[in-house]
C-alpha atoms as a PDB file:
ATOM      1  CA  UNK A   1      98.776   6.430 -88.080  1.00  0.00           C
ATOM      2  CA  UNK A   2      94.769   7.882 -88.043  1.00  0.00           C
ATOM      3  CA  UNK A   3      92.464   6.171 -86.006  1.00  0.00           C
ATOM      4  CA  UNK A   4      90.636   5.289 -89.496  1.00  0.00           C
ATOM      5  CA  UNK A   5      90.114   1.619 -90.068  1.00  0.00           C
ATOM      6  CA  UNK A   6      90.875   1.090 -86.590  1.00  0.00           C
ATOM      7  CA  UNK A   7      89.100  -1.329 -84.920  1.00  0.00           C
ATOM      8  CA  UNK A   8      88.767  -1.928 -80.984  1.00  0.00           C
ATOM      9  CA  UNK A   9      88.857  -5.248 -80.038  1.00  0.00           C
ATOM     10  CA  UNK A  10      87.501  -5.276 -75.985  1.00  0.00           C
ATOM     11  CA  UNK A  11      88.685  -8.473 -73.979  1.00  0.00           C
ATOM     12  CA  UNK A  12      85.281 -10.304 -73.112  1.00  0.00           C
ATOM     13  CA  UNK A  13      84.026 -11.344 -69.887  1.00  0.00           C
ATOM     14  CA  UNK A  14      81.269 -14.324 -70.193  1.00  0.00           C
ATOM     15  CA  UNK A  15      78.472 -13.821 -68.531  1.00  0.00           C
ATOM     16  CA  UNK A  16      78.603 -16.459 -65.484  1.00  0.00           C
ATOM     17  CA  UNK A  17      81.997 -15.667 -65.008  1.00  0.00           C
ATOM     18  CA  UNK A  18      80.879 -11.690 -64.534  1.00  0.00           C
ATOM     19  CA  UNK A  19      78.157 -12.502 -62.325  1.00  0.00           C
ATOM     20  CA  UNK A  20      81.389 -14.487 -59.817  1.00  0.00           C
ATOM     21  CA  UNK A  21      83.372 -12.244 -60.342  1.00  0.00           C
ATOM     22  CA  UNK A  22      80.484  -9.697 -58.795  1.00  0.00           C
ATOM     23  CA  UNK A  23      80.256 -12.024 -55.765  1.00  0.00           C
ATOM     24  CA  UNK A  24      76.669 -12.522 -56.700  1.00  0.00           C
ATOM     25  CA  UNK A  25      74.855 -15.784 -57.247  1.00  0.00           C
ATOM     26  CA  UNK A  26      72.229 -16.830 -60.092  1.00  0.00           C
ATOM     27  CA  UNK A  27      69.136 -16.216 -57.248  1.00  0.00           C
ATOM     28  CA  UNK A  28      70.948 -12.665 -55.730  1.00  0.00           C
ATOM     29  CA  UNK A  29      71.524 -11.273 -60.011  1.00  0.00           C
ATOM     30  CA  UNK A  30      68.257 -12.891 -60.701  1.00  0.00           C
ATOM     31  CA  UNK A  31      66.490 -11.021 -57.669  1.00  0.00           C
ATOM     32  CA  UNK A  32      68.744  -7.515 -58.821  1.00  0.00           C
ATOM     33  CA  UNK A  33      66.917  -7.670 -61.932  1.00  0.00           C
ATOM     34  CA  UNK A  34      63.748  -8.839 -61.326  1.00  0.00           C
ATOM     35  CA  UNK A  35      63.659 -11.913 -63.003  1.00  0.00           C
ATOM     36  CA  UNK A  36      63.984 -15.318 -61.960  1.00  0.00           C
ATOM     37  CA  UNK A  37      67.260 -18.062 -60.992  1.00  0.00           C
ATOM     38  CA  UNK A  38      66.325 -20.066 -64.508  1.00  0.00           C
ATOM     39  CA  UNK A  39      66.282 -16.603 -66.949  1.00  0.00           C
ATOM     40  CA  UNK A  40      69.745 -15.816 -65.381  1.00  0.00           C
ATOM     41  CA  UNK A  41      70.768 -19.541 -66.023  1.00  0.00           C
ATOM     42  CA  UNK A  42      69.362 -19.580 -69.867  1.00  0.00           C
ATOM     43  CA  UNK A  43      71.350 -16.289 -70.483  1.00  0.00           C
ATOM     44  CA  UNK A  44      74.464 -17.774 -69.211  1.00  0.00           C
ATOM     45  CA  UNK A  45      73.931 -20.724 -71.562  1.00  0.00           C
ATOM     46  CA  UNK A  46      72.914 -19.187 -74.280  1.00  0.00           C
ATOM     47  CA  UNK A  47      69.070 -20.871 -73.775  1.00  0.00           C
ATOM     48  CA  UNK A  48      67.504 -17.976 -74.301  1.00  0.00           C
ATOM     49  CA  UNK A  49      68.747 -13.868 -75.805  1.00  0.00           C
ATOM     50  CA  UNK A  50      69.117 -12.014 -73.608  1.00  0.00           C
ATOM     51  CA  UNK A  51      67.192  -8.864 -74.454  1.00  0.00           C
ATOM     52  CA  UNK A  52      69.529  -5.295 -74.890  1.00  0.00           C
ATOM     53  CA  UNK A  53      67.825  -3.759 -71.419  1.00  0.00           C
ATOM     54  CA  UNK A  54      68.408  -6.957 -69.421  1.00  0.00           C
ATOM     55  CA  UNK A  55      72.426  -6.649 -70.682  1.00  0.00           C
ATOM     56  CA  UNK A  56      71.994  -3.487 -69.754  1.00  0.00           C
ATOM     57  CA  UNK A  57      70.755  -3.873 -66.229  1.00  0.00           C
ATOM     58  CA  UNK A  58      73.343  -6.992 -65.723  1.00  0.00           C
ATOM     59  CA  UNK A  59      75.889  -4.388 -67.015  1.00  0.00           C
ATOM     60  CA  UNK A  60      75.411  -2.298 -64.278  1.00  0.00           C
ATOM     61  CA  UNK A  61      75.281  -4.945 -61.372  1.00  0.00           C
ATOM     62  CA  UNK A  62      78.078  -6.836 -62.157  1.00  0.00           C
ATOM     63  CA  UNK A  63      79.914  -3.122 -62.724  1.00  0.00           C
ATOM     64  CA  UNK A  64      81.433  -3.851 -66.132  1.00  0.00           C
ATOM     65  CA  UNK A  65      80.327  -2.189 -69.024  1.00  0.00           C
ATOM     66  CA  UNK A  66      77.959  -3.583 -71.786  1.00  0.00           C
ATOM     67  CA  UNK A  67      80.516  -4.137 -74.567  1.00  0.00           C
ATOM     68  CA  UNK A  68      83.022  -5.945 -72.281  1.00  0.00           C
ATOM     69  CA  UNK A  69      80.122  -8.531 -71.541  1.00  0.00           C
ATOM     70  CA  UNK A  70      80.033 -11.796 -73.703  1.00  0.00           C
ATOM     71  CA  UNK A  71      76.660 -12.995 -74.726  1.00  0.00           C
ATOM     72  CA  UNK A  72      76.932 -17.108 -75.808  1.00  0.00           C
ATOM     73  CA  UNK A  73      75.468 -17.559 -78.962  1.00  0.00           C
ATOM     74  CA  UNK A  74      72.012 -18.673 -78.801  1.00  0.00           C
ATOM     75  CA  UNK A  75      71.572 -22.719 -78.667  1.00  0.00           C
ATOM     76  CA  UNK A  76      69.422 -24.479 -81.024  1.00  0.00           C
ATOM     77  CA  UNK A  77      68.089 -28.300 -81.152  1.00  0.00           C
ATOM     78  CA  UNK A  78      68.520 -29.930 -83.920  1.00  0.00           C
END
């Protein structure tokens, strides 16, 4: 069987749970990255997107790669 139509399906870490996993906490990932404890908290959430170069940058602390990292969907009040 071709690889055509083939689809990759990567097991997902959340976000929060790659940061743990790390051995970092929201104030040592937020420091890492140069933002503060609250963005790191909203991106865990799913308060605020988190921007492509700050999944990138997480990506790299945490040492798992960008499409194994789950992004919540963003939350909206209604």
């Amino acid at each position: 069987m071709g690889k055509e139509g083939w689809i990759m399906d990567f097991p997902k870490i959340k976000l929060k749970a790659a940061r743990v996993n790390a051995g970092l906490t929201q104030i040592e990932a937020a420091r890492a990255v140069h933002r503060n404890k609250q963005t790191i908290i909203n991106w865990e959430t799913g308060t605020t997107e988190i921007r492509f170069s700050d999944l990138c940058a997480l990506s790299e602390l945490y040492g798992i790669p960008v499409e194994y990292l789950e992004v919540p969907p963003r939350r909206t009040n209604k």
